[in-house]
C-alpha atoms as a PDB file:
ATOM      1  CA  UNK A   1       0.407  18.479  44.999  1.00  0.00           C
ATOM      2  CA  UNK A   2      -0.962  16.367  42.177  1.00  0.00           C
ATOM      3  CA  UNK A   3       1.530  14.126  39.587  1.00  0.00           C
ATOM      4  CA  UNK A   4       0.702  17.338  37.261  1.00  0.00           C
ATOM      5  CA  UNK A   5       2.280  20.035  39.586  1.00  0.00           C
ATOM      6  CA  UNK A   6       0.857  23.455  38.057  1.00  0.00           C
ATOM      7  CA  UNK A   7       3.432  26.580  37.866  1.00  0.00           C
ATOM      8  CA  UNK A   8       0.931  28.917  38.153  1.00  0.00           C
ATOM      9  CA  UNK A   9      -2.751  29.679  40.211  1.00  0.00           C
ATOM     10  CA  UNK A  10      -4.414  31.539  37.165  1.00  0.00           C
ATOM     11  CA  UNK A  11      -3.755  28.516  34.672  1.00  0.00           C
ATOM     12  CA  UNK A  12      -6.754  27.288  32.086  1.00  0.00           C
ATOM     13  CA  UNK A  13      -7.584  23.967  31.947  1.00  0.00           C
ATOM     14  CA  UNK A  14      -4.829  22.273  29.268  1.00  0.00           C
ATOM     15  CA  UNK A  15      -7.721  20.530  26.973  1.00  0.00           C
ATOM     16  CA  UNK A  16      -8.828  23.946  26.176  1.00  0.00           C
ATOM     17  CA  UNK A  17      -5.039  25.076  24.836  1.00  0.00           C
ATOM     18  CA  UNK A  18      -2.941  24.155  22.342  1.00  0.00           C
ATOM     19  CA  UNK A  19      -0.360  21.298  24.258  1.00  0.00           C
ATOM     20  CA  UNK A  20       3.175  21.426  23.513  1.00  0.00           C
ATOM     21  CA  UNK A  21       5.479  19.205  25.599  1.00  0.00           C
ATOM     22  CA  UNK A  22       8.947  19.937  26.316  1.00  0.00           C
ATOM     23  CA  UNK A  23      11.059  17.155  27.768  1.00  0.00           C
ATOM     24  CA  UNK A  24      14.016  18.315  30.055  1.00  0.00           C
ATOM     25  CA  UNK A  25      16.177  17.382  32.813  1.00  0.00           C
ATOM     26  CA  UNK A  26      18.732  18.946  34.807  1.00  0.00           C
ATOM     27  CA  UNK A  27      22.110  18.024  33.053  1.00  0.00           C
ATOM     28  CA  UNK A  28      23.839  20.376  35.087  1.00  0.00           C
ATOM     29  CA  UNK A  29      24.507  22.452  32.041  1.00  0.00           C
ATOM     30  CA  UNK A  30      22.939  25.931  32.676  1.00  0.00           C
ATOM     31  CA  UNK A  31      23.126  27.101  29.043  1.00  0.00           C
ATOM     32  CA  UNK A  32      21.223  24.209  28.058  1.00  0.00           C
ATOM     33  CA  UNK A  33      18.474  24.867  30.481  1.00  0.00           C
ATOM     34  CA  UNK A  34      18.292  28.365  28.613  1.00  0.00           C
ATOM     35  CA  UNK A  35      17.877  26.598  25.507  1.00  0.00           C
ATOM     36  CA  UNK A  36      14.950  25.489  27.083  1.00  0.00           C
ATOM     37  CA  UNK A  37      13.835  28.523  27.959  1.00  0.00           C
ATOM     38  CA  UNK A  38      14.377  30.093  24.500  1.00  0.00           C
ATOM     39  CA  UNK A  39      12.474  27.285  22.885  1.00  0.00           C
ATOM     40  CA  UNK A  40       9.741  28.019  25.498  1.00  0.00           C
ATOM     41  CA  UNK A  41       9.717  31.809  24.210  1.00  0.00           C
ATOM     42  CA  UNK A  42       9.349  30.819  20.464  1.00  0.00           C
ATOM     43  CA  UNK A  43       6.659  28.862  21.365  1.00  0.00           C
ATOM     44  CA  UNK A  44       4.623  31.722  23.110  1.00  0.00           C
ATOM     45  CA  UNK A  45       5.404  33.960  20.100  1.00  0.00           C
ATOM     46  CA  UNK A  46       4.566  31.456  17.311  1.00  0.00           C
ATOM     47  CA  UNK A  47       1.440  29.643  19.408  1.00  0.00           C
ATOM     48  CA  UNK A  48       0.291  32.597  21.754  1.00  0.00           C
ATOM     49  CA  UNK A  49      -2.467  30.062  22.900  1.00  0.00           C
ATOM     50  CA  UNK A  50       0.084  27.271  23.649  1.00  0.00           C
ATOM     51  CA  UNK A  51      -0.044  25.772  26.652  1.00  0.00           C
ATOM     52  CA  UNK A  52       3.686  24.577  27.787  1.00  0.00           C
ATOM     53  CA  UNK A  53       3.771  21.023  29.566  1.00  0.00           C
ATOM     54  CA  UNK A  54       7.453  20.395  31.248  1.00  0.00           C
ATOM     55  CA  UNK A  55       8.369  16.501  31.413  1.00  0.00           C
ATOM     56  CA  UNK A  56      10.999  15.817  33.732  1.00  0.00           C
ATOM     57  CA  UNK A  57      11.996  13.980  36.684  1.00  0.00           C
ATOM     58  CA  UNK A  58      12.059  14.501  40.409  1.00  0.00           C
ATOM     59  CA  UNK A  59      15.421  16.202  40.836  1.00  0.00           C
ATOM     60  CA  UNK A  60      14.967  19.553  38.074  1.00  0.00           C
ATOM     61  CA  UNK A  61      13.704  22.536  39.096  1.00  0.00           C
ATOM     62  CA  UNK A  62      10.566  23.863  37.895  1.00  0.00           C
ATOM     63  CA  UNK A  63      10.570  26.773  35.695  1.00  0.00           C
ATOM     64  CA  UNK A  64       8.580  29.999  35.021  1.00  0.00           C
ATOM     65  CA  UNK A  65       8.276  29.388  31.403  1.00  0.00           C
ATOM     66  CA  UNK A  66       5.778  26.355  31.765  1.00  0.00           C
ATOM     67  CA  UNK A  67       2.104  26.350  32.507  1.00  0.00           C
ATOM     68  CA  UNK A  68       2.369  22.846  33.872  1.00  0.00           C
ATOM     69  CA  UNK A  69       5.318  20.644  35.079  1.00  0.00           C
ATOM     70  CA  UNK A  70       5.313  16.648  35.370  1.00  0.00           C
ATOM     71  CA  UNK A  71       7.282  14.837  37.215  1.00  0.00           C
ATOM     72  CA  UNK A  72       8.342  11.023  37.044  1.00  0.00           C
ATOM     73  CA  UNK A  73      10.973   8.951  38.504  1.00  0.00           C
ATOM     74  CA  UNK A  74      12.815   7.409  35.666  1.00  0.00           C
ATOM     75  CA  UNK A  75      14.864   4.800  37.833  1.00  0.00           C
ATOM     76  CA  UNK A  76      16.374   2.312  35.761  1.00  0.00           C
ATOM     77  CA  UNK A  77      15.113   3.740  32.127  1.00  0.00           C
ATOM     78  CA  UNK A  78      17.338   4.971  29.788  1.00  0.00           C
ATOM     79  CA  UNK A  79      17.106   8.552  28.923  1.00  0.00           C
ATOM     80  CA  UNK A  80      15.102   8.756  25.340  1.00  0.00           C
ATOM     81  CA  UNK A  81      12.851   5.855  27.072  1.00  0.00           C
ATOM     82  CA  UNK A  82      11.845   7.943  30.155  1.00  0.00           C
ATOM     83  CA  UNK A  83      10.832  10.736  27.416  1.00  0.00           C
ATOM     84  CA  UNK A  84       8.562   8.732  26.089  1.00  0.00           C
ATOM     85  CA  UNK A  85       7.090   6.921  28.931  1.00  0.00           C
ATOM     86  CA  UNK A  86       6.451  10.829  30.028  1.00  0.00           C
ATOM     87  CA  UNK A  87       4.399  11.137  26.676  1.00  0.00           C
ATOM     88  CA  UNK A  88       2.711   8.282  26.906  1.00  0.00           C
ATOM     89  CA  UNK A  89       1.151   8.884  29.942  1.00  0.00           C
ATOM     90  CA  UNK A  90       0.432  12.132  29.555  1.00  0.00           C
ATOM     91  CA  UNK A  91      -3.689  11.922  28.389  1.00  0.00           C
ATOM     92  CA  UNK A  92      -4.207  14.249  25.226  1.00  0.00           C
ATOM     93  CA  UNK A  93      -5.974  14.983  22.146  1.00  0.00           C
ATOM     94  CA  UNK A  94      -3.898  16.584  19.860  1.00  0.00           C
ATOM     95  CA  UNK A  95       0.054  17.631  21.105  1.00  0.00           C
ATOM     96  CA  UNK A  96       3.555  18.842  19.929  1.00  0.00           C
ATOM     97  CA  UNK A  97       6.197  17.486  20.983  1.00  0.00           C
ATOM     98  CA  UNK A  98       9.594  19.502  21.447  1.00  0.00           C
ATOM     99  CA  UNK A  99      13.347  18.758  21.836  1.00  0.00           C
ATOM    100  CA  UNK A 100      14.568  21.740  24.205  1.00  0.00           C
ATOM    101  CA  UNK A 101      17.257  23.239  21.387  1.00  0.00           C
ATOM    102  CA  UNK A 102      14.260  23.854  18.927  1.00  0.00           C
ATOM    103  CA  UNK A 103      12.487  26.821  17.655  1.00  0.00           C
ATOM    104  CA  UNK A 104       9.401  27.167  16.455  1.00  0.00           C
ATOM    105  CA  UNK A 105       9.075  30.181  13.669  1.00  0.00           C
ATOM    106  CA  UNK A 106       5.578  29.414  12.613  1.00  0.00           C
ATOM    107  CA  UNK A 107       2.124  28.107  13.909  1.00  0.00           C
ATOM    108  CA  UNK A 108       2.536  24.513  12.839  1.00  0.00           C
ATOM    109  CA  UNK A 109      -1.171  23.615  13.922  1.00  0.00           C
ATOM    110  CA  UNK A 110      -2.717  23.065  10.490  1.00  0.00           C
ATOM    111  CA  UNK A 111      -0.503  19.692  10.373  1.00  0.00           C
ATOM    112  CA  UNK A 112      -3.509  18.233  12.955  1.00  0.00           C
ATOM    113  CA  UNK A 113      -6.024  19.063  10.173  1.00  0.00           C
ATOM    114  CA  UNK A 114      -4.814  15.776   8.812  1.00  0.00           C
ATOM    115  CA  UNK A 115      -5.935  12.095   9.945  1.00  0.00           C
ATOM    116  CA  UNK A 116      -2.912  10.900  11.558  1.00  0.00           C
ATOM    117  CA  UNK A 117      -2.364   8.829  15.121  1.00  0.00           C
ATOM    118  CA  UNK A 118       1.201  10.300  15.501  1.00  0.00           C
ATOM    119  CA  UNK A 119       3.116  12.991  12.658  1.00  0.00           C
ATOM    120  CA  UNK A 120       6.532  12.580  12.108  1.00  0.00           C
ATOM    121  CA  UNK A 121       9.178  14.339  10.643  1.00  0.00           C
ATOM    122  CA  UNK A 122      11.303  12.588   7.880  1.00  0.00           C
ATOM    123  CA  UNK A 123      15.151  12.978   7.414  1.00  0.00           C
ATOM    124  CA  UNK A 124      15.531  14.956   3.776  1.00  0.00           C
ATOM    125  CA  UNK A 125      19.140  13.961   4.324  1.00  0.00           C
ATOM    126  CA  UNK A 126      20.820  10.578   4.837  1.00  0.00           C
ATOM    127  CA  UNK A 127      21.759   9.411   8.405  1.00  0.00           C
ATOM    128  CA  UNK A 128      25.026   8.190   8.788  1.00  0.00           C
ATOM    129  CA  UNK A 129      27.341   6.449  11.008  1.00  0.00           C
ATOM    130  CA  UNK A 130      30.929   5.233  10.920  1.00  0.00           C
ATOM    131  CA  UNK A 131      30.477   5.913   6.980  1.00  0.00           C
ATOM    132  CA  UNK A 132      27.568   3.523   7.007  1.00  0.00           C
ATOM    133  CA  UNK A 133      24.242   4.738   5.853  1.00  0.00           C
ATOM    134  CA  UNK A 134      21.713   4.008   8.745  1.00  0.00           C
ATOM    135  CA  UNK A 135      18.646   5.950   7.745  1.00  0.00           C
ATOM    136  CA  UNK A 136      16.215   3.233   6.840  1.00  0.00           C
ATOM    137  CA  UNK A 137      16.681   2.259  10.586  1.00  0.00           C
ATOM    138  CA  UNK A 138      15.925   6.092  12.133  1.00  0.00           C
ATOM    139  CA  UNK A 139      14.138   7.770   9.449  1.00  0.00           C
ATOM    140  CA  UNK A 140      12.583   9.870  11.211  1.00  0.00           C
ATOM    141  CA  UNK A 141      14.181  12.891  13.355  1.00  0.00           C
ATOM    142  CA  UNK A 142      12.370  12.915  16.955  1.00  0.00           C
ATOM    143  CA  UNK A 143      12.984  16.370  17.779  1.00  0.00           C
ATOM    144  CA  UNK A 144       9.739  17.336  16.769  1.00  0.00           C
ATOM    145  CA  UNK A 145       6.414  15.066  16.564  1.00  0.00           C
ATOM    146  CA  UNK A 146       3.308  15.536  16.322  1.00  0.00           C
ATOM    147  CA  UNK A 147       0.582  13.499  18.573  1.00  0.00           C
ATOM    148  CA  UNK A 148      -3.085  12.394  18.144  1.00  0.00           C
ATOM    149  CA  UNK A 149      -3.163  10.334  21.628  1.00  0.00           C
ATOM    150  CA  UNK A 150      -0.754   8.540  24.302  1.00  0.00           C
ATOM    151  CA  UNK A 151      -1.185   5.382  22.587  1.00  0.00           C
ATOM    152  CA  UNK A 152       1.260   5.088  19.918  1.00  0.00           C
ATOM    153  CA  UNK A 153       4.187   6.336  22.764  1.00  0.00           C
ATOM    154  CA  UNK A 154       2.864   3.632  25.465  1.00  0.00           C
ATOM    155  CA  UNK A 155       3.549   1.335  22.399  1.00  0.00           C
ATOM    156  CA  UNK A 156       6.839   2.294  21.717  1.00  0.00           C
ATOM    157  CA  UNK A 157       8.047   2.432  25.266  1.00  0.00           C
ATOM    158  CA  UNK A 158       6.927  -1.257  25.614  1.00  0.00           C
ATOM    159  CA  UNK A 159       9.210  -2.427  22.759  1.00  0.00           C
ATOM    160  CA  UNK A 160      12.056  -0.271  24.157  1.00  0.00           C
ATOM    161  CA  UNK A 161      12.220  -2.824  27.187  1.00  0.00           C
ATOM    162  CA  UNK A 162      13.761  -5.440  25.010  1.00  0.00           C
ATOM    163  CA  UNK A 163      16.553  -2.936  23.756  1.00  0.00           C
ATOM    164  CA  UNK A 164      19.985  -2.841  26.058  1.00  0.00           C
ATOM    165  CA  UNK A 165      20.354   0.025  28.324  1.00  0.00           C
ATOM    166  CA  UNK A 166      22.847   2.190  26.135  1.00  0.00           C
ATOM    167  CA  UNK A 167      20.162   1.951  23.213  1.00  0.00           C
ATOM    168  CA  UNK A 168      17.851   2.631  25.749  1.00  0.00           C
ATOM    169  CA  UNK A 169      19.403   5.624  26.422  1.00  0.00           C
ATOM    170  CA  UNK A 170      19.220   7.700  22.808  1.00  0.00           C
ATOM    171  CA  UNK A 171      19.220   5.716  19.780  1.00  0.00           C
ATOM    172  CA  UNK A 172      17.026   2.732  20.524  1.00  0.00           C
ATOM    173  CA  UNK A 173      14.321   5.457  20.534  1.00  0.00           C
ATOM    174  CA  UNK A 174      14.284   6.379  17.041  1.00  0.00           C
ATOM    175  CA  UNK A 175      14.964   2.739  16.335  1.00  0.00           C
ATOM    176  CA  UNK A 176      11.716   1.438  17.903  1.00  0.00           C
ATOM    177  CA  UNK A 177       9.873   4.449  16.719  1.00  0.00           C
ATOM    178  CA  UNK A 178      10.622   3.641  12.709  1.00  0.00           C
ATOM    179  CA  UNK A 179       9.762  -0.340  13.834  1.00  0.00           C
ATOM    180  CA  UNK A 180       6.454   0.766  14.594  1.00  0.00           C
ATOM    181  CA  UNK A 181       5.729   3.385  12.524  1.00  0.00           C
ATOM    182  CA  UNK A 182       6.566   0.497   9.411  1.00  0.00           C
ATOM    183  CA  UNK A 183       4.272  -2.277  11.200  1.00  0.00           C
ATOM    184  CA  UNK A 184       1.260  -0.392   9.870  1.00  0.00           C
ATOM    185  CA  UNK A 185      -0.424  -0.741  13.480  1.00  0.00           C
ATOM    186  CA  UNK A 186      -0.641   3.162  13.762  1.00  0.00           C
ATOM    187  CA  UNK A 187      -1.707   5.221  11.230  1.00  0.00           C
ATOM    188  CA  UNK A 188       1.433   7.367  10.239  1.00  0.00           C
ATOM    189  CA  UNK A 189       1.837  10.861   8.493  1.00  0.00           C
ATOM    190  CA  UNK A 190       5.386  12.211   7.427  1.00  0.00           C
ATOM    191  CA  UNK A 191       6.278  15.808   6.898  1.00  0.00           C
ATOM    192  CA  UNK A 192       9.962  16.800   5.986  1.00  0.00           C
ATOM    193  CA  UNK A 193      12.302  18.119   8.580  1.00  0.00           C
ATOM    194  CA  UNK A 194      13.166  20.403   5.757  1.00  0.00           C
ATOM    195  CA  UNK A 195       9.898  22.501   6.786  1.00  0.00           C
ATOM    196  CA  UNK A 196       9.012  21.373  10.321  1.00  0.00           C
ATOM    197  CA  UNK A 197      12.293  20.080  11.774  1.00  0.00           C
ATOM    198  CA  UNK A 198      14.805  22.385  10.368  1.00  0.00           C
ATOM    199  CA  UNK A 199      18.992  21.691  10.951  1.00  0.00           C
ATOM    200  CA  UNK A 200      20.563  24.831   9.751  1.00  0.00           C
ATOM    201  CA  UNK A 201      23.828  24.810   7.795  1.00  0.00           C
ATOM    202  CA  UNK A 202      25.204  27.759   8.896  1.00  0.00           C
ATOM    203  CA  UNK A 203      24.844  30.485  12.368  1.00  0.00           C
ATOM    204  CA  UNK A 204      23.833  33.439  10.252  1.00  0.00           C
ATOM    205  CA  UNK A 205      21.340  31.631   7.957  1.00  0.00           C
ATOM    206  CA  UNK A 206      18.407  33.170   6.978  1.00  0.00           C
ATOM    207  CA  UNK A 207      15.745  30.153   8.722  1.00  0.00           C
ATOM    208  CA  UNK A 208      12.572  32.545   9.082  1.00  0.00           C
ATOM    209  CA  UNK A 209      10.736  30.821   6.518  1.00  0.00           C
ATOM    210  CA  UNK A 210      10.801  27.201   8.174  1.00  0.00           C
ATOM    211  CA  UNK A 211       8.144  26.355  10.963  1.00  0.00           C
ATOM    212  CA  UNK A 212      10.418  24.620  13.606  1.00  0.00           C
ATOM    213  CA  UNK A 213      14.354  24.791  13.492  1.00  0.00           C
ATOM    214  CA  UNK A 214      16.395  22.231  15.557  1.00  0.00           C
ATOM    215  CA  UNK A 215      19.916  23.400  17.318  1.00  0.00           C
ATOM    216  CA  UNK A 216      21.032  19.905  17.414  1.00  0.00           C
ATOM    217  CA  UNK A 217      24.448  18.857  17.837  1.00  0.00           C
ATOM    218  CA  UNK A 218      27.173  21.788  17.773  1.00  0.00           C
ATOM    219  CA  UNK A 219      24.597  23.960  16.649  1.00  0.00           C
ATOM    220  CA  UNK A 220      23.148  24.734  20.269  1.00  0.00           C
ATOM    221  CA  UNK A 221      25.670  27.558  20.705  1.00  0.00           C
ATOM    222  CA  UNK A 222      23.705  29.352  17.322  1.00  0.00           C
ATOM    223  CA  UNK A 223      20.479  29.173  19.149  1.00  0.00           C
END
């Protein structure tokens, strides 16, 4: 079996589909691995030619709902840097990238229209922690992202070695990510989370109208 282990005999070749990644590993959590699957559902109903990539490692099991499952041994990364060491060597064109407890409402594919080397989604709300307003450092909500190549991610997994493990393992990510995305080495489009990275306020609210919601946090239990 090839690095790219397929889930199914009957597949099309993945440059001819729409990619959408979803990164997940076993947490031993079985509700959040349906989270996964739920995401994986929206997808097929919003993108019907989608084709699903599964990043993971070399412990979770593979599941139905993907068309393709990778698998990399992330010894001695931190989480959020093993996610995107996945997506930077995974070769592609054009790609969505998906946190697991997101859902995608809408066909989001006319944001690749633009001239971009990586889309991201910017926070219409400030980010804060311990009372202290952090949002110029993580701007940008990774839960959704758009991709124009491997190159920008392969970039911002190489600056993530410098960061200390526990950074390596969640923040550090959307640290490194606004660092580069500022430099000016890549060129970078933003879209609001209000529209393509949605956090709703409420279980019962009306979200049909936004492309992608995102069940961070508490919320996963409203997904």
């Amino acid at each position: 079996m090839s690095a790219h282990e397929m889930a199914h005999s009957d597949e099309v070749p993945a440059d001819a589909r729409r990619l959408v990644g979803i990164f997940y590993c076993d947490c031993h959590d079985p509700r959040v691995a349906k989270l996964a699957g739920k995401c994986a559902a929206s997808i097929r109903a919003a993108i019907p030619d989608a084709w699903i990539v599964h990043f993971t490692d070399k412990r979770t099991a593979k599941f139905s709902w993907a068309d393709e499952t990778v698998r990399k041994s992330g010894d001695g990364m931190g989480f959020m840097e093993f996610r995107i060491f996945h997506f930077g060597a995974y070769p592609h064109k054009e790609m969505l990238f998906l946190d697991a407890d997101t859902r995608v409402n809408r066909d989001p594919w006319d944001v690749f229209l633009d001239e971009f080397d990586v889309c991201l989604t910017s926070r219409a709300e400030p980010l804060k922690a311990d009372g202290e307003d952090i949002t110029d450092q993580m701007p940008f909500n990774t839960g959704v992202m758009f991709s124009k190549g491997p190159h920008f991610w392969r970039k911002v997994c190489q600056g993530m070695k410098g960061y200390p493990l526990d950074e390596r393992m969640w923040f550090g990510e959307q640290v490194e990510i606004a660092r580069l995305a500022k430099s000016g080495e890549f060129r970078v489009k933003e879209v609001s989370d209000a529209d393509y990275n949605y956090t709703p306020k409420t279980r019962d609210e009306d979200t049909s109208g936004r492309y992608i919601v995102h069940y961070k946090g508490t919320r996963k239990e409203w997904m």
